[in-house]
C-alpha atoms as a PDB file:
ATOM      1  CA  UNK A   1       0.000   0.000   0.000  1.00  0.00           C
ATOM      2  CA  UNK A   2       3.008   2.502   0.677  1.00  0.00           C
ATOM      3  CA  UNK A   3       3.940   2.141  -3.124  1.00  0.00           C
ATOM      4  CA  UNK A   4       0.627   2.988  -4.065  1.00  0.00           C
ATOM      5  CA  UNK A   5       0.474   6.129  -2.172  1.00  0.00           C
ATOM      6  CA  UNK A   6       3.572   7.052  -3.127  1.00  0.00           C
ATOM      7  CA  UNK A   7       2.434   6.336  -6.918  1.00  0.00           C
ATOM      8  CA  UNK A   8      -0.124   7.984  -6.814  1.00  0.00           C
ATOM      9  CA  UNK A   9       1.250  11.484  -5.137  1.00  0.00           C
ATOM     10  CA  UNK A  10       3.907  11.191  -8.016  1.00  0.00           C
ATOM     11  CA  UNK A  11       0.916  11.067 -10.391  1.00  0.00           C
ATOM     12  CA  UNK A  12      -0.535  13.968  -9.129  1.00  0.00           C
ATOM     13  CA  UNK A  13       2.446  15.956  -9.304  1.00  0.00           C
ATOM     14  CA  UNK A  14       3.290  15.325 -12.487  1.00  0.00           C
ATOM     15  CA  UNK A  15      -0.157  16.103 -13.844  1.00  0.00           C
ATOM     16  CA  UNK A  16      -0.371  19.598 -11.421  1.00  0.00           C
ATOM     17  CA  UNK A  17       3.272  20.060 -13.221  1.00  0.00           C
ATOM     18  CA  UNK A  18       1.586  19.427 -16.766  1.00  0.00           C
ATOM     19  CA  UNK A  19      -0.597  22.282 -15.985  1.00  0.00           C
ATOM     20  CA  UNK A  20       2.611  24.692 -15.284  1.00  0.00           C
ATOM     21  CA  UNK A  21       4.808  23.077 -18.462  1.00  0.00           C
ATOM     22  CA  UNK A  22       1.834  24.187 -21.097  1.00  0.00           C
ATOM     23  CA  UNK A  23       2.622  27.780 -20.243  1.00  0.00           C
ATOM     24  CA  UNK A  24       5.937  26.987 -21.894  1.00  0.00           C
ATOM     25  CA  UNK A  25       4.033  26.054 -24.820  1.00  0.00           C
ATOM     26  CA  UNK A  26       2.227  28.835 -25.853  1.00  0.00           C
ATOM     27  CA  UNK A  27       2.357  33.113 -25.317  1.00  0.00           C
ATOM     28  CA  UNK A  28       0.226  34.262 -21.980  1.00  0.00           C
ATOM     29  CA  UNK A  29      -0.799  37.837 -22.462  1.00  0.00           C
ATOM     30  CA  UNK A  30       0.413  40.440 -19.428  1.00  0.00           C
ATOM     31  CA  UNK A  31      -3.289  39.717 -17.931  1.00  0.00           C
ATOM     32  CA  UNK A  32      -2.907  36.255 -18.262  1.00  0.00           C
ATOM     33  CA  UNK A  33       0.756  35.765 -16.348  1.00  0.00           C
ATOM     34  CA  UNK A  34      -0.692  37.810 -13.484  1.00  0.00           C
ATOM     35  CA  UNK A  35      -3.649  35.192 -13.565  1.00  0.00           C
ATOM     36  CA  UNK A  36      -0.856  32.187 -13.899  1.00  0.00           C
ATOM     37  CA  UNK A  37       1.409  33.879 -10.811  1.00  0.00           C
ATOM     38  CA  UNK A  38      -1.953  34.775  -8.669  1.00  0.00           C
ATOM     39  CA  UNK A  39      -3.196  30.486  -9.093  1.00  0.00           C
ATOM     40  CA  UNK A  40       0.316  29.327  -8.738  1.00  0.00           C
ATOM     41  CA  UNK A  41       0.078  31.419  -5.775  1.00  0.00           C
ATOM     42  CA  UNK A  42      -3.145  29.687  -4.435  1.00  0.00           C
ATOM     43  CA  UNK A  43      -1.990  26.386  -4.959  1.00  0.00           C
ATOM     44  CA  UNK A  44       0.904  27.042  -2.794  1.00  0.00           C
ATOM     45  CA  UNK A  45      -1.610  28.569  -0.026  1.00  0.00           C
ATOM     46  CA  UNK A  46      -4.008  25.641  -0.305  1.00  0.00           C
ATOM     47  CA  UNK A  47      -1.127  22.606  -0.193  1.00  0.00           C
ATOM     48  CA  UNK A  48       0.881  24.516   2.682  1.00  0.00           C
ATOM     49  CA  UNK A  49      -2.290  24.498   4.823  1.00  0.00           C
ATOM     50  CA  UNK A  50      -2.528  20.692   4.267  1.00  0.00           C
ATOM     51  CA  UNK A  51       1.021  20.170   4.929  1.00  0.00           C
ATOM     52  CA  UNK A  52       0.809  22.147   8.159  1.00  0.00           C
ATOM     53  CA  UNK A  53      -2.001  20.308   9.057  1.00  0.00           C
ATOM     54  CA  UNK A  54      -0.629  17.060   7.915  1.00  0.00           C
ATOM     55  CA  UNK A  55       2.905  17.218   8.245  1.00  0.00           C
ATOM     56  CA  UNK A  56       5.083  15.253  10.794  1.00  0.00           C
ATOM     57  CA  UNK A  57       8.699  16.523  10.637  1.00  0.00           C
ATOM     58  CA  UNK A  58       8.996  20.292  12.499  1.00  0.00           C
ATOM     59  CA  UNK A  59      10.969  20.797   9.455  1.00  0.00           C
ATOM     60  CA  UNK A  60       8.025  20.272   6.957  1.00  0.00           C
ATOM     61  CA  UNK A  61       5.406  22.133   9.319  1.00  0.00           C
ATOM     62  CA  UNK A  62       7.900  25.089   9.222  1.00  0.00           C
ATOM     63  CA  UNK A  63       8.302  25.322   5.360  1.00  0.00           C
ATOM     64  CA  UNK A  64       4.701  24.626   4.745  1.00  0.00           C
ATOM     65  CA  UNK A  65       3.921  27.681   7.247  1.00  0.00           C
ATOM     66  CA  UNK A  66       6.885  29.655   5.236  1.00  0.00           C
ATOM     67  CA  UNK A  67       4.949  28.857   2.115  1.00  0.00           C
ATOM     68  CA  UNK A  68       1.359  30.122   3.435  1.00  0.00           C
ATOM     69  CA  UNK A  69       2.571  33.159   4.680  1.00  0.00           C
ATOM     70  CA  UNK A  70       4.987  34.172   1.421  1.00  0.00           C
ATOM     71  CA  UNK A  71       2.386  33.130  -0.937  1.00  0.00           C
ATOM     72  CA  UNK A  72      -0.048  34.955   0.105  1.00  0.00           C
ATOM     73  CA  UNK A  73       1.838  37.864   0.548  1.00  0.00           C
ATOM     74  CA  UNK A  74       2.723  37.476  -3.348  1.00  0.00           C
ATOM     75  CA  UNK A  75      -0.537  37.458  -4.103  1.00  0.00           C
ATOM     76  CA  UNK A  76      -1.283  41.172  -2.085  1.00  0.00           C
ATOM     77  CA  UNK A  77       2.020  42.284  -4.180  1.00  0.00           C
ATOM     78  CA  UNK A  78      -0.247  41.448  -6.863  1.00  0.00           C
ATOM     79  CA  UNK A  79      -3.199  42.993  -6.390  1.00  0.00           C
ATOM     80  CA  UNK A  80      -0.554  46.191  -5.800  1.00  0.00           C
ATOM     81  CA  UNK A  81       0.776  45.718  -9.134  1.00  0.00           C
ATOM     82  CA  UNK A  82      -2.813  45.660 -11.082  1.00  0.00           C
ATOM     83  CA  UNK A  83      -3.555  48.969  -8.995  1.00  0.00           C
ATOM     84  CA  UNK A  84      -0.300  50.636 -10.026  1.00  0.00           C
ATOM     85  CA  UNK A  85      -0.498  49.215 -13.704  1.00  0.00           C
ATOM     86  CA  UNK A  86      -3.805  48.824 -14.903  1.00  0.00           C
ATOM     87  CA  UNK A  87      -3.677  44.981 -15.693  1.00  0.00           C
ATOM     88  CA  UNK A  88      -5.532  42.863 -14.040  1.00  0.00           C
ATOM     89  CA  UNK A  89      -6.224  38.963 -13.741  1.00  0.00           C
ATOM     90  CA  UNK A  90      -7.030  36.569 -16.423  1.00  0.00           C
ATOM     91  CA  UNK A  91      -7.664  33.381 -16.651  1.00  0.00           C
ATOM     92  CA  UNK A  92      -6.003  31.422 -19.482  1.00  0.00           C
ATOM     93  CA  UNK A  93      -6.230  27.832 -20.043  1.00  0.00           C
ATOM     94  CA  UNK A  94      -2.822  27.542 -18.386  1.00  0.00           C
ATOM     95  CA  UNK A  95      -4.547  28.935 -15.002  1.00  0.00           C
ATOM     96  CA  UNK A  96      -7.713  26.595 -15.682  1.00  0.00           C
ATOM     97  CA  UNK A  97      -5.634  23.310 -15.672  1.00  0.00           C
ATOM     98  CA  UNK A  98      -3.476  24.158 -13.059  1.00  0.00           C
ATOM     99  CA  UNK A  99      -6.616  24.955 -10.549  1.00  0.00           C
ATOM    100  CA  UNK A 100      -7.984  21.855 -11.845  1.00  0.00           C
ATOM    101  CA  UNK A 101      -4.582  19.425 -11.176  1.00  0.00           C
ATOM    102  CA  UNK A 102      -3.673  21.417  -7.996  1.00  0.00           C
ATOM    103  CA  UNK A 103      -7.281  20.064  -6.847  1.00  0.00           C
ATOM    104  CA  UNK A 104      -5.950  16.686  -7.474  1.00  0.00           C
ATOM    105  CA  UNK A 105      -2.659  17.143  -5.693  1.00  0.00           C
ATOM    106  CA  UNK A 106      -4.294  18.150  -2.927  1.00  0.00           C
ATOM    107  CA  UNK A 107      -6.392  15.362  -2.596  1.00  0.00           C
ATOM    108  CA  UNK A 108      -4.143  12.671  -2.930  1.00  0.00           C
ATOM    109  CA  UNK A 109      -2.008  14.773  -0.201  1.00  0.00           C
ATOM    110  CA  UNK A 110      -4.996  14.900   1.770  1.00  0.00           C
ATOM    111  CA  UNK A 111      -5.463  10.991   1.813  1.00  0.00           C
ATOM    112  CA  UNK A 112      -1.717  10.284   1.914  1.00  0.00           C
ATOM    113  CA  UNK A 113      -0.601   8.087   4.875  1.00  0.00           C
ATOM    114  CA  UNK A 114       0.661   9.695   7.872  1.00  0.00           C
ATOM    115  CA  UNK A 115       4.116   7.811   7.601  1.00  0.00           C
ATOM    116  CA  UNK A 116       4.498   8.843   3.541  1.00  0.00           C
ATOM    117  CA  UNK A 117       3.144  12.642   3.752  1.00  0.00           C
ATOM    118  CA  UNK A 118       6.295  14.687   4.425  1.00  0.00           C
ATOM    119  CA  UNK A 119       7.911  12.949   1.727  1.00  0.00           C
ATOM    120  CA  UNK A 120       5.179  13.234  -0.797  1.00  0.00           C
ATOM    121  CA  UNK A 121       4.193  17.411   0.236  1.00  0.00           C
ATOM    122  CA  UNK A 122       7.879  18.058  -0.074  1.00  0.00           C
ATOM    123  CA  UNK A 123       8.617  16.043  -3.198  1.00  0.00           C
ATOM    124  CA  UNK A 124       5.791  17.823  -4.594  1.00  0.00           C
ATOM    125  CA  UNK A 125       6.925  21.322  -3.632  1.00  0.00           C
ATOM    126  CA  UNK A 126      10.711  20.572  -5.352  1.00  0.00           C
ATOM    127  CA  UNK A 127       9.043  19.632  -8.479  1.00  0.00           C
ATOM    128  CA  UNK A 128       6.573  22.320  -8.587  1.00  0.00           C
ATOM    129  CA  UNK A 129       9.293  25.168  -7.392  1.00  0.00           C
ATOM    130  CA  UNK A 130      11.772  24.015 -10.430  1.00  0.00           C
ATOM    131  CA  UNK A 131       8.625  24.292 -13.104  1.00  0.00           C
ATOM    132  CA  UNK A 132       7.659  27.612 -11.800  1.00  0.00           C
ATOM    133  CA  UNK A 133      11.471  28.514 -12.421  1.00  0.00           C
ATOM    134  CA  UNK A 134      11.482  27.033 -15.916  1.00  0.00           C
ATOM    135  CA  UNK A 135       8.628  28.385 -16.563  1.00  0.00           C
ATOM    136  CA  UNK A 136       9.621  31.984 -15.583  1.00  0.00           C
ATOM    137  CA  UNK A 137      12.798  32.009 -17.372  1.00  0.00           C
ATOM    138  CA  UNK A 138      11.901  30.301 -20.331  1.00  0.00           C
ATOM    139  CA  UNK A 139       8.328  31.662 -20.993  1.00  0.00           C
ATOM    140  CA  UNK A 140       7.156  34.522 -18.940  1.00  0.00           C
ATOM    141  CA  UNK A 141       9.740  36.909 -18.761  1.00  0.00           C
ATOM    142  CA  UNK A 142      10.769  36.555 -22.634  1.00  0.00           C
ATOM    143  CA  UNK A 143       7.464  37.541 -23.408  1.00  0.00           C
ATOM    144  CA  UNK A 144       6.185  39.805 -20.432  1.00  0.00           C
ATOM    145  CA  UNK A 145       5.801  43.810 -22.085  1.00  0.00           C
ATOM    146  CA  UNK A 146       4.798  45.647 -18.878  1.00  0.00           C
ATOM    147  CA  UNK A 147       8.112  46.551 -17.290  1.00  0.00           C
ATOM    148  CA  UNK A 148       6.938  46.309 -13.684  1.00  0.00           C
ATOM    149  CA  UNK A 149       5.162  43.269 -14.599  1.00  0.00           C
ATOM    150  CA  UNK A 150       8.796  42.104 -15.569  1.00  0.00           C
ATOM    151  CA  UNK A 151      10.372  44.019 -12.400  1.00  0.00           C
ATOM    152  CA  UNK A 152       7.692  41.709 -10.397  1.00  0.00           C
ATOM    153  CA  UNK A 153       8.505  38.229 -12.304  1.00  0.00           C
ATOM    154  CA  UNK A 154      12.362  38.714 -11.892  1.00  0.00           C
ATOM    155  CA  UNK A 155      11.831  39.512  -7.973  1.00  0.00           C
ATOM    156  CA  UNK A 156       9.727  36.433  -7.641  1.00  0.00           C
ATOM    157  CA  UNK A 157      11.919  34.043  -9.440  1.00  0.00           C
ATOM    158  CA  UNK A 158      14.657  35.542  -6.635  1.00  0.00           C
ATOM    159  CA  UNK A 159      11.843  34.503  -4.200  1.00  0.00           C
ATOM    160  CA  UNK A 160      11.133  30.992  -5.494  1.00  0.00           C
ATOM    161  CA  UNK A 161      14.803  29.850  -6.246  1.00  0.00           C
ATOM    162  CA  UNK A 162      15.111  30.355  -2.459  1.00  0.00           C
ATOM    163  CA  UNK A 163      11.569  27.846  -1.490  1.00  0.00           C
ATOM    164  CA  UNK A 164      13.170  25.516  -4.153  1.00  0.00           C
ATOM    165  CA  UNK A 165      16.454  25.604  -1.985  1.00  0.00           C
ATOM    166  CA  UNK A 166      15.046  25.124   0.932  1.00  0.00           C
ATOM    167  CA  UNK A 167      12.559  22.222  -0.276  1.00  0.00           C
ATOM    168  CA  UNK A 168      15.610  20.333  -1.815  1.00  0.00           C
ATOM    169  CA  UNK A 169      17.529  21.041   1.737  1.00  0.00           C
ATOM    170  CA  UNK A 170      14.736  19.154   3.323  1.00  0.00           C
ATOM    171  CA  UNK A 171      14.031  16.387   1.023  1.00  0.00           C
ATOM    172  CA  UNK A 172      17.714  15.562   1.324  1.00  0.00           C
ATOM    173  CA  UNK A 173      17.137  15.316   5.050  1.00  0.00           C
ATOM    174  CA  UNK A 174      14.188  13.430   5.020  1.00  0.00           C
ATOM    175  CA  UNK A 175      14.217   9.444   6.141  1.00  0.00           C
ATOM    176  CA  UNK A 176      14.234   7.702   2.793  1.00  0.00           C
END
């Protein structure tokens, strides 16, 4: 049964990761990115609340709490950002699979064994931090026109680099 579990949370983040990849695939408008950043942003809020729920090792509680709080203050940067340059949110059907995988994620997170959850959240949150970065640097901010939009982007990649750090630093120290 601990295979399947674990099978199945690598399912799930490779299908939430699908939803990230696509944006690779095809231009987002300025709208659109804000949209992508704002859901990635979600996401991030809704796992970290399992995980601090869920989570066994301090070390996962911790990050998961890091990732709540830094998240969501991302997303009132955003909302700061549409004020000061007229863009606002839009969905794209980037945004609309992600919310849709990210639902899935969280559910098998949600029914993952005590014993295999750390693992699973923080295996998830390495993958996911790496395709936001290749995502960024390979698709967003070649194609980004709204300078502070790009300002924003290059600050956040700063931002995630760091949780992708700090996830790998902890799946490294994780019992195998």
């Amino acid at each position: 049964m601990k295979h399947v579990n674990a099978f199945f949370g690598t399912v799930a983040s490779l299908v939430l990761m699908a939803g990230i990849a696509s944006a690779a695939q095809g231009n987002l408008n300025d709208n659109q990115v804000i949209g992508l950043i704002n859901k990635v942003n979600d996401v991030e809020v809704s796992i970290g609340k399992v995980a601090v729920d869920k989570g066994q090792e301090d070390s996962v509680k911790k990050f998961a709490a890091k990732m709540v709080a830094e998240h969501t203050a991302s997303n009132v940067k955003i909302a700061a950002l549409e004020t000061k340059t007229k863009l606002s949110r839009a969905e794209s059907d980037v945004s609309k699979t992600l919310e849709k995988n990210a639902n899935t994620m969280i559910e098998s997170l949600k029914n993952a064994k005590s014993s295999e959850f750390d693992k699973a959240y923080i295996d998830n949150e390495v993958t996911m931090h790496q395709q936001v970065l290749n995502t960024i640097d390979q698709n967003l901010l070649p194609n980004v026109q709204n300078a502070d939009l790009k300002s924003f982007l290059q600050s956040t990649r700063g931002e995630i680099a760091s949780h992708l750090k700090e996830a790998q630093d902890i799946q490294s120290g994780l019992k195998k």
